[in-house]
N, C-alpha and C. Protein backbone atom coordinates (compact mmCIF):
# COMPACT_ATOMS: atom_id res chain seq x y z
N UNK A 1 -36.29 -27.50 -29.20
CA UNK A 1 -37.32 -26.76 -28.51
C UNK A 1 -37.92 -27.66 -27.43
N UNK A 2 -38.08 -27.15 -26.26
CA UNK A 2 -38.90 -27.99 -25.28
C UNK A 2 -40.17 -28.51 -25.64
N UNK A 3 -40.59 -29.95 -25.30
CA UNK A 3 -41.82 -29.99 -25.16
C UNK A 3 -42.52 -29.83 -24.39
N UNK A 4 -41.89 -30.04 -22.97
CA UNK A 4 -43.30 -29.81 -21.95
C UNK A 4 -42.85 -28.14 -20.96
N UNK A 5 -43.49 -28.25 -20.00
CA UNK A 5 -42.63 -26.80 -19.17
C UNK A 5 -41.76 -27.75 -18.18
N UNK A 6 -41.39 -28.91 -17.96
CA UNK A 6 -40.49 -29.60 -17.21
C UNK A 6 -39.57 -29.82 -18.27
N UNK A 7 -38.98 -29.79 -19.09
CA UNK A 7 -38.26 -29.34 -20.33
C UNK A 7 -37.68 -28.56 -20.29
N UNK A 8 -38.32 -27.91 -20.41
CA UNK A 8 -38.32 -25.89 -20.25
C UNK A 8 -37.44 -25.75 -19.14
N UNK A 9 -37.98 -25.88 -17.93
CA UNK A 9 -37.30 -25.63 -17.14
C UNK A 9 -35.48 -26.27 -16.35
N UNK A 10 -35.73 -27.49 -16.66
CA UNK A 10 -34.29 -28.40 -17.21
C UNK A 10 -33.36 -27.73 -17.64
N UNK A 11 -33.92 -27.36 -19.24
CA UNK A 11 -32.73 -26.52 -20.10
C UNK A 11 -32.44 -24.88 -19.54
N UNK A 12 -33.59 -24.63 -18.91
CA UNK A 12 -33.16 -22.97 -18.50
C UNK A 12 -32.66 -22.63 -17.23
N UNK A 13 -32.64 -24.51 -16.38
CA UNK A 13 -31.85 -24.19 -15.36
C UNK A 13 -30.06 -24.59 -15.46
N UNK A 14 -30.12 -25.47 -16.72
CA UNK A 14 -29.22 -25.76 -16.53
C UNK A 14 -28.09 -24.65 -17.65
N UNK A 15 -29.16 -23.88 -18.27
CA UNK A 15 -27.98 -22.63 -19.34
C UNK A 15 -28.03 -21.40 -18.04
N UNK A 16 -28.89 -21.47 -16.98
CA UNK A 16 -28.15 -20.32 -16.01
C UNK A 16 -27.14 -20.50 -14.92
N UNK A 17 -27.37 -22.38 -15.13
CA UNK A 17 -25.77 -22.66 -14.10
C UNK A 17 -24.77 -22.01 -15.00
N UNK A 18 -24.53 -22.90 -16.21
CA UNK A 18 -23.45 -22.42 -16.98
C UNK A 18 -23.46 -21.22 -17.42
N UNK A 19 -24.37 -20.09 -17.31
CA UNK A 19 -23.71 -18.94 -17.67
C UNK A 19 -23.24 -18.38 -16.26
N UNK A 20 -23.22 -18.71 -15.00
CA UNK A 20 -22.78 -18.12 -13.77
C UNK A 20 -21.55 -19.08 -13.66
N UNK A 21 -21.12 -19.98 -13.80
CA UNK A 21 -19.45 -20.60 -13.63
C UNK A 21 -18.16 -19.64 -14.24
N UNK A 22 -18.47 -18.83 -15.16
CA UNK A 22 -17.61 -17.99 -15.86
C UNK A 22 -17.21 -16.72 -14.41
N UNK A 23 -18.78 -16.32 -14.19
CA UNK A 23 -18.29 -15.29 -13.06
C UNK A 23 -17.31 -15.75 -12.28
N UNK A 24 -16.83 -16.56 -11.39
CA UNK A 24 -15.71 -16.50 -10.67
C UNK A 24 -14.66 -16.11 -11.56
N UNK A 25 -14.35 -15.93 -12.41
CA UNK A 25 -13.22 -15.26 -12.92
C UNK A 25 -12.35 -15.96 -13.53
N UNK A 26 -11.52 -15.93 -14.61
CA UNK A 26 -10.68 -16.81 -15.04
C UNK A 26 -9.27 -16.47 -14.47
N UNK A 27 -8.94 -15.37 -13.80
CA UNK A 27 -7.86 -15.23 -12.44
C UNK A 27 -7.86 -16.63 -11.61
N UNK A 28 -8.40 -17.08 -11.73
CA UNK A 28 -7.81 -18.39 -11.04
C UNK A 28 -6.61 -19.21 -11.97
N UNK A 29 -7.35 -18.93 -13.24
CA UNK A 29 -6.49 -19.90 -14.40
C UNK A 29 -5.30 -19.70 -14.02
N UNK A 30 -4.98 -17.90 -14.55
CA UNK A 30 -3.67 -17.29 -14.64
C UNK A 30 -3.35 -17.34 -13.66
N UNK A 31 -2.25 -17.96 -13.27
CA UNK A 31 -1.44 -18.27 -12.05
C UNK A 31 -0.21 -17.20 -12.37
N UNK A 32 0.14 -16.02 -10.80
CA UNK A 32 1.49 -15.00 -11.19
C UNK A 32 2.55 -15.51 -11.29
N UNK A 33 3.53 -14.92 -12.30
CA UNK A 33 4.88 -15.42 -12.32
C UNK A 33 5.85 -14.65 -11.32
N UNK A 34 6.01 -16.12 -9.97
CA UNK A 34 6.90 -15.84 -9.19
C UNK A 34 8.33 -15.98 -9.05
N UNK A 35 9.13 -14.94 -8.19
CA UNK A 35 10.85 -15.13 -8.34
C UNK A 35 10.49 -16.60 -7.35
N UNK A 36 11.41 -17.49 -7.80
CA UNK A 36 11.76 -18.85 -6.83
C UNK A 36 12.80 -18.42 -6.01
N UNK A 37 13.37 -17.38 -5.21
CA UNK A 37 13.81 -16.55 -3.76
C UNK A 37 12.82 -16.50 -3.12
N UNK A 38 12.85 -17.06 -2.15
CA UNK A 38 11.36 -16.77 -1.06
C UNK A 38 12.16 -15.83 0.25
N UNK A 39 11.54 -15.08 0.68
CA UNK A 39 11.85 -14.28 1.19
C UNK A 39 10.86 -13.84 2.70
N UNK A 40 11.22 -13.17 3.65
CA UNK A 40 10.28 -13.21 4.76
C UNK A 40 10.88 -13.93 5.47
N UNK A 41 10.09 -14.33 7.11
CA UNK A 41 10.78 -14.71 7.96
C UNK A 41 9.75 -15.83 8.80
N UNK A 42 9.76 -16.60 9.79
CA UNK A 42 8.99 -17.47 10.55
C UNK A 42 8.04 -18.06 9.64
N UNK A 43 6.29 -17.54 10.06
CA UNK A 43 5.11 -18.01 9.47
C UNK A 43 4.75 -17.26 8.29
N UNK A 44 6.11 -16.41 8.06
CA UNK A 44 5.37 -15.33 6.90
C UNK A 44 6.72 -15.57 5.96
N UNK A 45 6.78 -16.24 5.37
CA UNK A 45 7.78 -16.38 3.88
C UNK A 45 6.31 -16.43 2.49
N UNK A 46 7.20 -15.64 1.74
CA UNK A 46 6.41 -15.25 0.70
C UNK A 46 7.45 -15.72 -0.73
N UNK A 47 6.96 -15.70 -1.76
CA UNK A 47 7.40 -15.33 -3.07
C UNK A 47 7.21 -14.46 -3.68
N UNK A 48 8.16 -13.63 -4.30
CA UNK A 48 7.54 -12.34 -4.93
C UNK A 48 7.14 -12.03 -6.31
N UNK A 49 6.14 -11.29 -6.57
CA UNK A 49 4.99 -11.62 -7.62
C UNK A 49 6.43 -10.60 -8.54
N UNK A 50 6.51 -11.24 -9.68
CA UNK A 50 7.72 -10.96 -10.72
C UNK A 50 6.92 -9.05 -11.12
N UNK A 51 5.51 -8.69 -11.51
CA UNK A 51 5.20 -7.52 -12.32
C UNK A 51 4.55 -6.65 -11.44
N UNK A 52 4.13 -7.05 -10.39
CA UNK A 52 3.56 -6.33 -9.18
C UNK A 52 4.35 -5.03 -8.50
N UNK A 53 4.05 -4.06 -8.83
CA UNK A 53 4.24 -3.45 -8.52
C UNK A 53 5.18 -2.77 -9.53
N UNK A 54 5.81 -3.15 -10.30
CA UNK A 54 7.23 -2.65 -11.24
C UNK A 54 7.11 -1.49 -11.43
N UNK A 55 8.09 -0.69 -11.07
CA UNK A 55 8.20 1.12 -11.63
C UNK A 55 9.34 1.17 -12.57
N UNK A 56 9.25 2.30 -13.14
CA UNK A 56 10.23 2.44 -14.09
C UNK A 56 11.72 3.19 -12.45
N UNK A 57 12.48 2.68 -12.56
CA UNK A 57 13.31 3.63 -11.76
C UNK A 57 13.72 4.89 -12.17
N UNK A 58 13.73 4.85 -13.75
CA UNK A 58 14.37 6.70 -13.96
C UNK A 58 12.92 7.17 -13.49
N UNK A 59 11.73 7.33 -13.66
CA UNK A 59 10.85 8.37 -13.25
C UNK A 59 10.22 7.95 -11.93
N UNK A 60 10.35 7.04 -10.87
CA UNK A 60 9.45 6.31 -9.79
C UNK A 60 10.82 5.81 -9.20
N UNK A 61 12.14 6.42 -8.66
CA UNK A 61 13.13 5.69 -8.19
C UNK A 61 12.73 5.21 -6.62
N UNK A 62 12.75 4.01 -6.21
CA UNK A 62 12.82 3.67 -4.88
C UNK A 62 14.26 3.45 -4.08
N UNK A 63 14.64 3.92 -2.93
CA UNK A 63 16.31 3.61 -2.39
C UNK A 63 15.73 2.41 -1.69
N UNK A 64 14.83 3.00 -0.16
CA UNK A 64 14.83 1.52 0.70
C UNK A 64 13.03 1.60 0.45
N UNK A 65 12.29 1.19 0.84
CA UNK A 65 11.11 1.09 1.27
C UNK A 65 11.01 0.48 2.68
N UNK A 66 10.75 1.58 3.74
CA UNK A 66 11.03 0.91 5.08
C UNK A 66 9.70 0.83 6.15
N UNK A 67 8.23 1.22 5.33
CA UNK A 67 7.30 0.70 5.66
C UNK A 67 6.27 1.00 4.74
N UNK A 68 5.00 0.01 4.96
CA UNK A 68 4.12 -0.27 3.99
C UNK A 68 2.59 -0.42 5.33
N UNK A 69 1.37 0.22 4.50
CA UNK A 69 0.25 0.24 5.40
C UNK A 69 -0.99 -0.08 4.05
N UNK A 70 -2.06 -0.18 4.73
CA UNK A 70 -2.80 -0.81 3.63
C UNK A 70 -4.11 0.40 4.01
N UNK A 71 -4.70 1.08 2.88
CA UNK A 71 -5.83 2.23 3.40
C UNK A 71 -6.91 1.67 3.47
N UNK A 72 -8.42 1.99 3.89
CA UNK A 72 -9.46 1.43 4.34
C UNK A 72 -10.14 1.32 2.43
N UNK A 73 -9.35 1.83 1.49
CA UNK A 73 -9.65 1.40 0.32
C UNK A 73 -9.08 0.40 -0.43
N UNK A 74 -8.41 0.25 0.38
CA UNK A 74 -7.34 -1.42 -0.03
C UNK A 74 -5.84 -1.17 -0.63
N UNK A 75 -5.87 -0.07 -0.94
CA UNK A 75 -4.45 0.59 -1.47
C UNK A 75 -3.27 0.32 -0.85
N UNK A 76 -2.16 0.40 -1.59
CA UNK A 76 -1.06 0.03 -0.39
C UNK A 76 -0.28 1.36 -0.15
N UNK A 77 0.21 2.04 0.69
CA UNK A 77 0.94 3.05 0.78
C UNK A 77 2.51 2.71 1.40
N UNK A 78 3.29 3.08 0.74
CA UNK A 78 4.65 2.83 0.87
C UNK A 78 5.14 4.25 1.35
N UNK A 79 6.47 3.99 2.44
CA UNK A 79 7.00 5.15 2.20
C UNK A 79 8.97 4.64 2.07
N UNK A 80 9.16 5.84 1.05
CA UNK A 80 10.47 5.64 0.98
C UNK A 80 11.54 6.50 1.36
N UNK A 81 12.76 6.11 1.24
CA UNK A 81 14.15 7.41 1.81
C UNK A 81 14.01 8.23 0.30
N UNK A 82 13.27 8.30 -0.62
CA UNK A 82 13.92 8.79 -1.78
C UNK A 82 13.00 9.67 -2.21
N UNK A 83 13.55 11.18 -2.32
CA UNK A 83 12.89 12.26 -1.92
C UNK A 83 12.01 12.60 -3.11
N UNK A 84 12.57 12.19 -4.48
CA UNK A 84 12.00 12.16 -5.49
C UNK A 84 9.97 11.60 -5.40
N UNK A 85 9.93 10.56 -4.63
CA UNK A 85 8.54 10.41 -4.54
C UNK A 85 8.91 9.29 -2.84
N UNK A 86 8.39 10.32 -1.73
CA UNK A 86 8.95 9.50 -0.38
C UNK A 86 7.54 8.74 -0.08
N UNK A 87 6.10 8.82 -0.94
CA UNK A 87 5.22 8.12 -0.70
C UNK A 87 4.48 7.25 -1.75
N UNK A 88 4.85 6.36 -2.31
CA UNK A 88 4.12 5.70 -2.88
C UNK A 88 2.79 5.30 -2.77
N UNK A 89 1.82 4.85 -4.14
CA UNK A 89 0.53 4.57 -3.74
C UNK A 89 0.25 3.90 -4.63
N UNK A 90 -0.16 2.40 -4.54
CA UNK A 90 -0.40 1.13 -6.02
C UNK A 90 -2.35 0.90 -5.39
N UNK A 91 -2.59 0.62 -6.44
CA UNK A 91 -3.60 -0.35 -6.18
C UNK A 91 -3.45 -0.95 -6.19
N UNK A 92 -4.91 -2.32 -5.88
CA UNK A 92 -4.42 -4.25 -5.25
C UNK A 92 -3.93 -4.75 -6.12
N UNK A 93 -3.88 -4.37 -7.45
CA UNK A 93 -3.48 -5.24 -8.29
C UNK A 93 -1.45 -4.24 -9.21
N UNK A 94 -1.16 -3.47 -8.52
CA UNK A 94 -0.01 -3.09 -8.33
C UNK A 94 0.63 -1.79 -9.25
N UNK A 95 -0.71 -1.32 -9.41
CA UNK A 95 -0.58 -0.03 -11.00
C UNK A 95 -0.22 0.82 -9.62
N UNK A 96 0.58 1.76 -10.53
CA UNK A 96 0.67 2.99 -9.33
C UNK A 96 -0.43 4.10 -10.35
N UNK A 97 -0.29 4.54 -8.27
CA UNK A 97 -1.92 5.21 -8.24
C UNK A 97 -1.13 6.71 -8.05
N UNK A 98 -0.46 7.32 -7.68
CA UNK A 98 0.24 8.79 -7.14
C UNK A 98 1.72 8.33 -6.25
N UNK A 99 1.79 9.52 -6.48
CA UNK A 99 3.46 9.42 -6.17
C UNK A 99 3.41 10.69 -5.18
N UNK A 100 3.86 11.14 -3.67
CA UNK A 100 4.17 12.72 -3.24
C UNK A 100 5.59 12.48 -2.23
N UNK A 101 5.31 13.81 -2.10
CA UNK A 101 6.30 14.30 -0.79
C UNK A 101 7.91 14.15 -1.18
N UNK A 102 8.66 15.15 -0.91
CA UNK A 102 10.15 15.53 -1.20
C UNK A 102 10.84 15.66 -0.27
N UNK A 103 10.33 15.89 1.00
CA UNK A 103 11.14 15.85 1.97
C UNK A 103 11.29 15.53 3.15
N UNK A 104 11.35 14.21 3.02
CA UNK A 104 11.39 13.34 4.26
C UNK A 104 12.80 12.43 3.55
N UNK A 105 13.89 13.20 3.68
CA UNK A 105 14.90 12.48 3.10
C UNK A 105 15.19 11.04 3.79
N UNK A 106 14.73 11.32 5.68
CA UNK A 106 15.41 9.71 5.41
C UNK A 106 13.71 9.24 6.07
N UNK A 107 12.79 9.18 5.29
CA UNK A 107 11.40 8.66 5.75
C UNK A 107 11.69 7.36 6.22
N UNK A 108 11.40 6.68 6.88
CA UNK A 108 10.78 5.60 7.85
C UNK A 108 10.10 4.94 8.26
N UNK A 109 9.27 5.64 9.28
CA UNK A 109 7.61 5.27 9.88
C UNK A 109 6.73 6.11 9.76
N UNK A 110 5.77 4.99 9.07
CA UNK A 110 4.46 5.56 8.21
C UNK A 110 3.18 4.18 8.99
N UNK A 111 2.11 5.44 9.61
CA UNK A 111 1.13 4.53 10.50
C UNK A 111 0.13 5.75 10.14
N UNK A 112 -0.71 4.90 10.14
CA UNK A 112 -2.21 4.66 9.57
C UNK A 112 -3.26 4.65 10.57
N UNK A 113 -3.88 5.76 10.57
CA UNK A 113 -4.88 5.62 11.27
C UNK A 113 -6.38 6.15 10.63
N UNK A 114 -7.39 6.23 11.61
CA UNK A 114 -8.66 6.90 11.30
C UNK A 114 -9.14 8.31 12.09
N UNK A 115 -9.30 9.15 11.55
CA UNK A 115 -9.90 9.98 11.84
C UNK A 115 -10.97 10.76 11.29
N UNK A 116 -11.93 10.61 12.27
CA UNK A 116 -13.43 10.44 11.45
C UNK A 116 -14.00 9.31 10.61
N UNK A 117 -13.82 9.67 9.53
CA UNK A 117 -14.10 8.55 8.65
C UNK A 117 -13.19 8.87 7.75
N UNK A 118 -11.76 9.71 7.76
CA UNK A 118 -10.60 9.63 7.09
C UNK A 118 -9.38 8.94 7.39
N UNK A 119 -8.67 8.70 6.62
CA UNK A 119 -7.75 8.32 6.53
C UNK A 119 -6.37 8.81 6.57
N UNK A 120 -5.85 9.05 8.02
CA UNK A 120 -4.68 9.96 7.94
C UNK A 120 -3.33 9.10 8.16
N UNK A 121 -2.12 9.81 8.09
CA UNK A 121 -0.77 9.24 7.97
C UNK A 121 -0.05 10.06 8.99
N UNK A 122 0.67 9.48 9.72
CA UNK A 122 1.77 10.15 10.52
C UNK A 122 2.96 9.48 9.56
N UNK A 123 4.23 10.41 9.34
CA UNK A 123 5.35 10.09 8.60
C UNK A 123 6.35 10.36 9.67
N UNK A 124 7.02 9.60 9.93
CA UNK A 124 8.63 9.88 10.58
C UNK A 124 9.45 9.68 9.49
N UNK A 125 10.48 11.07 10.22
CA UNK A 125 11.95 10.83 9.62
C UNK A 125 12.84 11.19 10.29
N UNK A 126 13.86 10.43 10.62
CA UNK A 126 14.76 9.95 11.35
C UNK A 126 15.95 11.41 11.72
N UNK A 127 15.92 12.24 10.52
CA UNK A 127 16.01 13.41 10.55
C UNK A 127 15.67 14.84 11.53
N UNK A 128 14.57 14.07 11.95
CA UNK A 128 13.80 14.89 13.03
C UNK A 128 12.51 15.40 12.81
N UNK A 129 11.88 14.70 11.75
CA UNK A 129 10.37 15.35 11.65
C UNK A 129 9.33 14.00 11.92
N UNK A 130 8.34 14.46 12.60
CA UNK A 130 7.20 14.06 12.76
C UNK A 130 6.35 14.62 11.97
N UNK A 131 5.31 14.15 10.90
CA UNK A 131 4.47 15.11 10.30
C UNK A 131 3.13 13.88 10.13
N UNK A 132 1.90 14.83 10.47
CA UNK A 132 0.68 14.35 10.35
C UNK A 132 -0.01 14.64 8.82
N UNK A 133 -0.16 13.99 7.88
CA UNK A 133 -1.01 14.14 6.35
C UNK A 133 -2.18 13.34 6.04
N UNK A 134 -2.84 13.88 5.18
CA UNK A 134 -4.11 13.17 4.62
C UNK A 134 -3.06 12.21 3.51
N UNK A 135 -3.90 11.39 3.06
CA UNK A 135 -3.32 10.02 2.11
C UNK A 135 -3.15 10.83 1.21
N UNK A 136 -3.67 12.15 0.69
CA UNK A 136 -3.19 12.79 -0.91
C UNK A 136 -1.80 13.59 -0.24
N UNK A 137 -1.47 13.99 0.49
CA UNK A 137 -0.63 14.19 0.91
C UNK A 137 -0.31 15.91 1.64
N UNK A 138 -1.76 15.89 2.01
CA UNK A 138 -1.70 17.81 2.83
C UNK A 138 -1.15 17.29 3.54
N UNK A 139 0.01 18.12 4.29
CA UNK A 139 0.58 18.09 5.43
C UNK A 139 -0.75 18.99 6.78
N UNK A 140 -1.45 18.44 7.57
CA UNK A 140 -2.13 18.59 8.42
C UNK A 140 -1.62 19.27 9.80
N UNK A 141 0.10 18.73 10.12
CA UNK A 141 0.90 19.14 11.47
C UNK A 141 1.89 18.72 11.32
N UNK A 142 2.51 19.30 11.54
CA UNK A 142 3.78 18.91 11.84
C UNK A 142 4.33 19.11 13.74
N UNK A 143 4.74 17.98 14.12
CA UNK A 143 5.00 18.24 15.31
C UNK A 143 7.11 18.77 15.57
N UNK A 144 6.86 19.94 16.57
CA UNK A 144 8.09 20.27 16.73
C UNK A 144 9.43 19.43 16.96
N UNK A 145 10.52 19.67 16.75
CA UNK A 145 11.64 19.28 17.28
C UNK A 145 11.51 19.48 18.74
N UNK A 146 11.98 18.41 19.37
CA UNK A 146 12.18 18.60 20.72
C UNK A 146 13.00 19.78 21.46
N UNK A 147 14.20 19.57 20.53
CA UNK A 147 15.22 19.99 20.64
C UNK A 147 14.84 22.00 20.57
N UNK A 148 13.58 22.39 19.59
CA UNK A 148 13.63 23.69 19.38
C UNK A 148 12.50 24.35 20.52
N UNK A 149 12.02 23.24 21.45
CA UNK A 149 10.99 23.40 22.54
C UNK A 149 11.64 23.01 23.97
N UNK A 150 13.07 23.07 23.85
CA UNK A 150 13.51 22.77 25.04
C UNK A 150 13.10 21.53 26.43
N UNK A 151 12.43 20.53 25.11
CA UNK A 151 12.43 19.39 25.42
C UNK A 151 13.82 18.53 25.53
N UNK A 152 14.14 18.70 24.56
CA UNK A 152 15.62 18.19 24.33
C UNK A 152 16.69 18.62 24.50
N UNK A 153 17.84 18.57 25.10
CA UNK A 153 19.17 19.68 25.09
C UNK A 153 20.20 19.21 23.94
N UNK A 154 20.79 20.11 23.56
CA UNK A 154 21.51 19.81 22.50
C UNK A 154 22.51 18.87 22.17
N UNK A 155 22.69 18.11 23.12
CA UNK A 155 23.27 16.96 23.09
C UNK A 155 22.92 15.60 23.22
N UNK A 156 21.63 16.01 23.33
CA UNK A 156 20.40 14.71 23.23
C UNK A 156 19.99 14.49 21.62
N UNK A 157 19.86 12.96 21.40
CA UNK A 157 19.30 12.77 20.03
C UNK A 157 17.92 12.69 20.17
N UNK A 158 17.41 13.18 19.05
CA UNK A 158 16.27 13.04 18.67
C UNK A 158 16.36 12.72 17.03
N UNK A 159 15.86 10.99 16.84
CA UNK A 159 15.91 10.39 15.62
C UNK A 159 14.29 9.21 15.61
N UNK A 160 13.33 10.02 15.22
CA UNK A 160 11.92 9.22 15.43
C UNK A 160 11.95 8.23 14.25
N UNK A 161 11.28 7.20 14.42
CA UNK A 161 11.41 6.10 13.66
C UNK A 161 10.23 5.55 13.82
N UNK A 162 8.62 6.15 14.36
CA UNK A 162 7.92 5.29 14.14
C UNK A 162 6.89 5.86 15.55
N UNK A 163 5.48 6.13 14.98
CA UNK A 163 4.68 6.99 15.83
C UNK A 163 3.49 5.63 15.89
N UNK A 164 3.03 5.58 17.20
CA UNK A 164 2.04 4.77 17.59
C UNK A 164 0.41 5.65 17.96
């Protein structure tokens, strides 16, 4: 027990350091188990986190994953060629969050923007669709084929890969 209030205050400053050192988290301790393949290119080589992200492939199959955007909620949104689920959605720490969309067989380019204070997606597929969606996945627009607006003549390709 203290005797004086300079006592007092000693011991009660020094049990509220130590009960605030715990808050930073013991995530520092646990260090992820990485593949030793490093992968990436120039200033950006990475290692890849071994459980991050893991899906089962029979129910969550991925073919390619050929772009990735990050939402103003931190989420990551993937899109893939595989019609079964062509948009993926994990949180930061790599649980999947929703799975949509069937038909963007060969999906591509997926860009991220704001509108309003939402969060919308343009999807290309190489196929010939342009389509504008909310992150749950309403389709909002779809923009025409060139080709069916006599933009394009029929011997012109039209294969979008990526909306700015």
């Amino acid at each position: 027990m203290a005797k004086t209030r300079r006592d007092f205050i000693k011991k009660t400053a020094f049990a509220g350091a130590a009960l605030t050192i715990p808050s930073y988290g013991f995530t520092i301790l646990k260090k992820p188990e990485l593949h030793e393949q490093i992968i990436g290119h120039g200033d950006f080589k990475y290692r890849v986190h071994k459980s991050w992200g893991n899906l089962d492939p029979n129910t969550t199959p991925i073919k390619n994953c050929h772009e990735m955007v990050m939402d103003s909620k931190g989420r990551l949104i993937m899109v893939t060629d595989e019609t079964k689920n062509n948009i993926i959605i994990y949180d930061k720490s790599g649980k999947l969050i929703k799975t949509w969309g069937h038909e963007y067989k060969s999906g591509h380019g997926l860009t991220l923007f704001k509108e309003g204070s939402e969060d919308v997606l343009f999807i290309t597929d190489p196929g010939g669709k342009v389509v504008k969606t909310t992150v749950e996945g309403k389709v909002l627009m779809e923009l025409p084929n060139p080709k069916d607006i006599g933009v394009y003549t029929e011997n012109m390709t039209h294969k979008p890969t990526e909306t700015e």
